[in-house]
C-alpha atoms as a PDB file:
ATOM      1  CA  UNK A   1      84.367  87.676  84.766  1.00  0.00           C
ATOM      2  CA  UNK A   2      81.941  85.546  86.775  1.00  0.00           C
ATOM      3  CA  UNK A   3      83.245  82.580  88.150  1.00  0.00           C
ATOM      4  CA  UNK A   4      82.545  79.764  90.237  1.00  0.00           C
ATOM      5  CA  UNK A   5      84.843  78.909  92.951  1.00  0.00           C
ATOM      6  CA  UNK A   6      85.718  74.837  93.871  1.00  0.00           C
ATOM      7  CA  UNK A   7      88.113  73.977  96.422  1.00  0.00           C
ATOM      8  CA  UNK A   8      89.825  70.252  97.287  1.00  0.00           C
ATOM      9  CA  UNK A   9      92.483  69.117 100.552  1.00  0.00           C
ATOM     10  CA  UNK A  10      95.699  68.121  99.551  1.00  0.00           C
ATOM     11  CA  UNK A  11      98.169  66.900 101.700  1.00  0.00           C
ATOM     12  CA  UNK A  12      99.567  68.490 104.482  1.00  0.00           C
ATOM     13  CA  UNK A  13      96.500  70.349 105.029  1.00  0.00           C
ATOM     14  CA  UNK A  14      97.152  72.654 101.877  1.00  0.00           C
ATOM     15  CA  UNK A  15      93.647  73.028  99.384  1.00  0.00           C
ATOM     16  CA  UNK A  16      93.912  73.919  95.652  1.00  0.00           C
ATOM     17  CA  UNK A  17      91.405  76.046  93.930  1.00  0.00           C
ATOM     18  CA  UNK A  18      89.436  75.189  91.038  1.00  0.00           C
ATOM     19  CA  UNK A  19      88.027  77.946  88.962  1.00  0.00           C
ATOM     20  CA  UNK A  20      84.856  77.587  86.222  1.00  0.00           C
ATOM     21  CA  UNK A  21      83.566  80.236  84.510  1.00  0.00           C
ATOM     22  CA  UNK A  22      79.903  80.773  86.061  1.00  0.00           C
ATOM     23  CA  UNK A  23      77.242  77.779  85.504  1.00  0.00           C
ATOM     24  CA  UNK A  24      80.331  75.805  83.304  1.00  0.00           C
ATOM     25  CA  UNK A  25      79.866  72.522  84.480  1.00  0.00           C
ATOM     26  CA  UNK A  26      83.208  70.750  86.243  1.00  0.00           C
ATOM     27  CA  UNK A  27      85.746  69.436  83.301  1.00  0.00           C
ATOM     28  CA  UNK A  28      85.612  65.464  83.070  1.00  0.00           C
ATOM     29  CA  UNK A  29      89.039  65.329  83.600  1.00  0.00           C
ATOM     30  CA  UNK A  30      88.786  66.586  87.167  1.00  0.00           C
ATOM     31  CA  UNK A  31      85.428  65.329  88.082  1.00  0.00           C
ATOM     32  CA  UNK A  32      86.607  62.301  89.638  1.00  0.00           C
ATOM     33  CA  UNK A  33      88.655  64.365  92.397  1.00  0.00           C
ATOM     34  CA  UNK A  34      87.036  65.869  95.821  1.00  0.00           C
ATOM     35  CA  UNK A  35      85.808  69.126  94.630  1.00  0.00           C
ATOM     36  CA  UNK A  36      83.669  70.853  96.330  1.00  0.00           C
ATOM     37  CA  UNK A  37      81.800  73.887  95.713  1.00  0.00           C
ATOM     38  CA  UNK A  38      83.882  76.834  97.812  1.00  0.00           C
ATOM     39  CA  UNK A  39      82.138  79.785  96.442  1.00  0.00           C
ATOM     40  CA  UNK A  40      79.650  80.841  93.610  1.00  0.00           C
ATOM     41  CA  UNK A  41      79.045  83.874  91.061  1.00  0.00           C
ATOM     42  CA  UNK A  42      82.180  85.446  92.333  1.00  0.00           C
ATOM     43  CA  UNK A  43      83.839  88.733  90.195  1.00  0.00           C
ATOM     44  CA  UNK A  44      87.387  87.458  89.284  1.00  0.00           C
ATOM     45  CA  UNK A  45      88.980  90.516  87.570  1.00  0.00           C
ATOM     46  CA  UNK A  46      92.290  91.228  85.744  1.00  0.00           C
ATOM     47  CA  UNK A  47      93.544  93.188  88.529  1.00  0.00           C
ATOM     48  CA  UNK A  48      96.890  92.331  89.249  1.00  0.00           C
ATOM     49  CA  UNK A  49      95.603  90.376  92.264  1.00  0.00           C
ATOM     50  CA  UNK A  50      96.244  86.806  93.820  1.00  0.00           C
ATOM     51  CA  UNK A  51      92.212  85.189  93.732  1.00  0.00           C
ATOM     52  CA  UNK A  52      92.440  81.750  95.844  1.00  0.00           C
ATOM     53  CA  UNK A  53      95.584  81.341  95.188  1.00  0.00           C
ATOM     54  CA  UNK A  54      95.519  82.152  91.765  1.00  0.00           C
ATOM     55  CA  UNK A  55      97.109  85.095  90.218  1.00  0.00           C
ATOM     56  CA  UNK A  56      95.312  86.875  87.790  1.00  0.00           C
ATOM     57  CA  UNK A  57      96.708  86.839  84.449  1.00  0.00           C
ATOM     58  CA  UNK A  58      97.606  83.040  84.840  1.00  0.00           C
ATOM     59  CA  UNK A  59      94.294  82.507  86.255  1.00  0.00           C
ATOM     60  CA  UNK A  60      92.757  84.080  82.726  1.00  0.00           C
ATOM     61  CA  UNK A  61      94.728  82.343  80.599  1.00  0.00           C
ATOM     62  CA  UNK A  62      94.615  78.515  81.559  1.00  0.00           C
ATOM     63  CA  UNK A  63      90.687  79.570  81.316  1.00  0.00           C
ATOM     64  CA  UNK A  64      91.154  80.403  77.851  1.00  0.00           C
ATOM     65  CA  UNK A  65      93.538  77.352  76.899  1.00  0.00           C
ATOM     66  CA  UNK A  66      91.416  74.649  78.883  1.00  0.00           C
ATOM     67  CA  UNK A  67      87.968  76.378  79.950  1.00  0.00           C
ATOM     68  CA  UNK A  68      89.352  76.206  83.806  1.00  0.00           C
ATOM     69  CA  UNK A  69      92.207  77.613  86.199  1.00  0.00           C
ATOM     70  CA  UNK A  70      93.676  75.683  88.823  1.00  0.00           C
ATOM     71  CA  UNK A  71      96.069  76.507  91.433  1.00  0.00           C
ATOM     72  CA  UNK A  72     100.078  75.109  90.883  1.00  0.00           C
ATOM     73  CA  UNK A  73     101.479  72.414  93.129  1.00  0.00           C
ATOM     74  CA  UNK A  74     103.881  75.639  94.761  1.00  0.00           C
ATOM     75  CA  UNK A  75     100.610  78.112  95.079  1.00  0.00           C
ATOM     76  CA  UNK A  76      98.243  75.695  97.170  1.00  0.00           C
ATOM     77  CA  UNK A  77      97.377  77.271 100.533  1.00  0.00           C
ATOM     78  CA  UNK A  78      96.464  76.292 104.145  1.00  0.00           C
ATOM     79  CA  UNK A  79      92.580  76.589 104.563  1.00  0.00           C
ATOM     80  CA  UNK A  80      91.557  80.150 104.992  1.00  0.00           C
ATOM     81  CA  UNK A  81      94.416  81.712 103.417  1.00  0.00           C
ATOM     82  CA  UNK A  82      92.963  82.837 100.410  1.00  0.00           C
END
């Protein structure tokens, strides 16, 4: 699947990951947060794998349930640990 990647600061200098399937447009509900555009047109397969903090299979499922995955309070990550 194509995807594009957003990425926000929390606190404590931990970021969250937004994903969108490609050229989606950002869900209202999150488009009054500090997204910003972290990487485009990026293959995000079903392989097992942690993607920006985002495993997989969860990853492909909140996709399917709300058109978007984002990462879970206890998955953010310090900037550059993807």
């Amino acid at each position: 699947m194509k995807v594009d990647v957003y990425k926000r600061p929390d606190s404590d200098g931990l970021f969250s990951y937004l994903v969108i399937p490609h050229e989606k447009p950002l869900p209202q509900e999150v488009t009054n947060t500090d997204w910003q555009m972290h990487e485009q047109d990026v293959n995000f397969e079903r392989d097992g794998k942690r993607h920006f903090t985002l495993q997989a299979e969860d990853a492909y499922k909140q996709i399917g349930e709300k058109g978007y995955a984002i990462t879970h309070i206890n998955e953010r990550a310090r900037d550059g640990a993807t």
